[in-house]
Protein backbone atom coordinates (compact mmCIF):
# COMPACT_ATOMS: atom_id res chain seq x y z
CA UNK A 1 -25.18 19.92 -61.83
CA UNK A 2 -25.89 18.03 -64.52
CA UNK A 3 -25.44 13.92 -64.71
CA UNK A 4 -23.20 12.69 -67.19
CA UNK A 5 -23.94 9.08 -68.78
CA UNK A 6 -21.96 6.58 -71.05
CA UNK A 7 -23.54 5.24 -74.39
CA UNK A 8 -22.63 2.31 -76.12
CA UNK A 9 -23.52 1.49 -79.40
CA UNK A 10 -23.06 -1.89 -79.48
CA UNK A 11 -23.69 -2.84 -82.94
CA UNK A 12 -20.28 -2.19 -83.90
CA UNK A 13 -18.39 -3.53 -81.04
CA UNK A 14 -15.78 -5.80 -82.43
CA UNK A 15 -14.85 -7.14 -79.23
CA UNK A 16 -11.57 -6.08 -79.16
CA UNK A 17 -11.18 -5.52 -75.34
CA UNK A 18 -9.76 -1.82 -75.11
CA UNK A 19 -12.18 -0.17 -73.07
CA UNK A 20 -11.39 -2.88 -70.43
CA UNK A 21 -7.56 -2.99 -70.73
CA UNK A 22 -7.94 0.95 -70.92
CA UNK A 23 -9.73 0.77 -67.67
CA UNK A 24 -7.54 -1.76 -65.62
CA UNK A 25 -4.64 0.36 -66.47
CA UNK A 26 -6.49 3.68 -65.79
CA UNK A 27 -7.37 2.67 -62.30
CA UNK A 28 -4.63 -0.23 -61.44
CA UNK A 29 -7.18 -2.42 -60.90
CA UNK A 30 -5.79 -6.05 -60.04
CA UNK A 31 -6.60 -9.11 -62.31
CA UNK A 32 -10.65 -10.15 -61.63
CA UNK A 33 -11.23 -6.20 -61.07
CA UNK A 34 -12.34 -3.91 -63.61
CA UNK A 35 -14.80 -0.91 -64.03
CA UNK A 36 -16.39 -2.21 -67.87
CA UNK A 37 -16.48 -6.26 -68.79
CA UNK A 38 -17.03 -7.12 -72.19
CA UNK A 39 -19.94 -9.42 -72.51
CA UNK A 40 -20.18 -11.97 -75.33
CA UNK A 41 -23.71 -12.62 -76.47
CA UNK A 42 -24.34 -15.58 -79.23
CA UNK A 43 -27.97 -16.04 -80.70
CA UNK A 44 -29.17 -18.53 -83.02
CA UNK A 45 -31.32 -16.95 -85.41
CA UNK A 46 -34.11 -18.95 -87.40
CA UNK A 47 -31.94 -19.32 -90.40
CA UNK A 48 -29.68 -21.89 -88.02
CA UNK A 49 -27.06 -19.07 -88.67
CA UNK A 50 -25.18 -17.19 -85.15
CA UNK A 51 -25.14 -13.77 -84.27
CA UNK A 52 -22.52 -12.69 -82.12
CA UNK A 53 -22.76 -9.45 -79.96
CA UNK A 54 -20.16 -7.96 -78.11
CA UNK A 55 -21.63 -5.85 -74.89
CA UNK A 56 -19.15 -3.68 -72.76
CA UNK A 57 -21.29 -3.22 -69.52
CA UNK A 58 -19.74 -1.14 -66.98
CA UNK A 59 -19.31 -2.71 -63.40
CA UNK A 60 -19.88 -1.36 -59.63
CA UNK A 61 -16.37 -0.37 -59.62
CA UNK A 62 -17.20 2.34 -62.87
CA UNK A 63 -17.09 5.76 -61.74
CA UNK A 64 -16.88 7.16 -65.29
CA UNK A 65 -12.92 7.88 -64.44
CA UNK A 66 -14.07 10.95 -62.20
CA UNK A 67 -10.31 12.47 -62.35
CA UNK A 68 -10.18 12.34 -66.09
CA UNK A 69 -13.50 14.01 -66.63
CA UNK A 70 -12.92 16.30 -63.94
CA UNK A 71 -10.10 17.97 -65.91
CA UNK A 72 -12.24 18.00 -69.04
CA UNK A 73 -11.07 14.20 -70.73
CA UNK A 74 -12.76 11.43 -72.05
CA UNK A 75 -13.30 8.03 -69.85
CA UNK A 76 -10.10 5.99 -70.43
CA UNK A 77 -12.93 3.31 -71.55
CA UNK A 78 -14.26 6.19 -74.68
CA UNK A 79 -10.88 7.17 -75.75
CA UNK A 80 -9.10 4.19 -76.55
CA UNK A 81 -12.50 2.51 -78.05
CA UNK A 82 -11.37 1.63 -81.13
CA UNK A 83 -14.62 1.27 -82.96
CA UNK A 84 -15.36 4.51 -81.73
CA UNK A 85 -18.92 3.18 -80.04
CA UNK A 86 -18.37 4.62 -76.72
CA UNK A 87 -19.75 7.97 -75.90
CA UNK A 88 -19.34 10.46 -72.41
CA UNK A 89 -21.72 13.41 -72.04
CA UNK A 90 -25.02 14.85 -70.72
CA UNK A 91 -27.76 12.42 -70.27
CA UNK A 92 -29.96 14.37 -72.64
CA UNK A 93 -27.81 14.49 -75.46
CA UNK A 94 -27.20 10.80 -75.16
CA UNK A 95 -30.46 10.09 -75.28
CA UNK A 96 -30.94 12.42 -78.35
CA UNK A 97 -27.75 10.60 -80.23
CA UNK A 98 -29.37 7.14 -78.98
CA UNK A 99 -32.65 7.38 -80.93
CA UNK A 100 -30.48 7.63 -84.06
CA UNK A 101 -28.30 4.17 -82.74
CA UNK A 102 -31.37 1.63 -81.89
CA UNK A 103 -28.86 -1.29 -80.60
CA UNK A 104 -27.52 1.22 -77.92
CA UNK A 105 -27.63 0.86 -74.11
CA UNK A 106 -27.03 4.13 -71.63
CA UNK A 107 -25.04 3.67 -68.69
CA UNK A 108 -25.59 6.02 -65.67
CA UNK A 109 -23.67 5.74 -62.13
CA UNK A 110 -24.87 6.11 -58.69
């Protein structure tokens, strides 16, 4: 069978928090609990100016919402990304879409 991955192209993450409110309420999960966090990352660049990066990073508790997929859906997390950053498929054709998104990160459960 062949593994499925999740891409994130972070360089357009607003930080808007859907894919993580999507996946509490997929899953129930209680507060503290969730299957993606969204990471803030802040670097000074040399100008003295700030760049701010959002991250989702899935979490132990991600298993790529195996009922959903099962039946031929999205990940709660991909559907209700509202910049539309989040991508579900075949490792090798998210590693084909990645070399065209350089600030893109590949998640892959156990």
């Amino acid at each position: 069978m062949e593994r499925k991955g999740l891409m994130i192209h972070y360089e357009y993450c607003t930080g808007c928090h859907s894919c993580e409110v999507a996946c509490k309420q997929e899953h129930n999960y209680p507060v503290g609990r969730g299957g993606i966090h969204l990471n803030e990352i802040i670097v000074e660049l040399p100008d003295k100016t700030l760049r701010i990066d959002y991250l989702p990073f899935p979490t132990q508790h991600c298993n790529l919402c195996a009922s959903r997929t099962m039946r031929g859906e999205q990940p709660a997390c991909v559907k209700h990304c509202q910049a539309a950053i989040m991508f579900y498929g075949s490792l090798a054709e998210l590693a084909k879409l990645m070399e065209q998104r350089p600030r893109s990160v590949l998640f892959v459960p156990r």
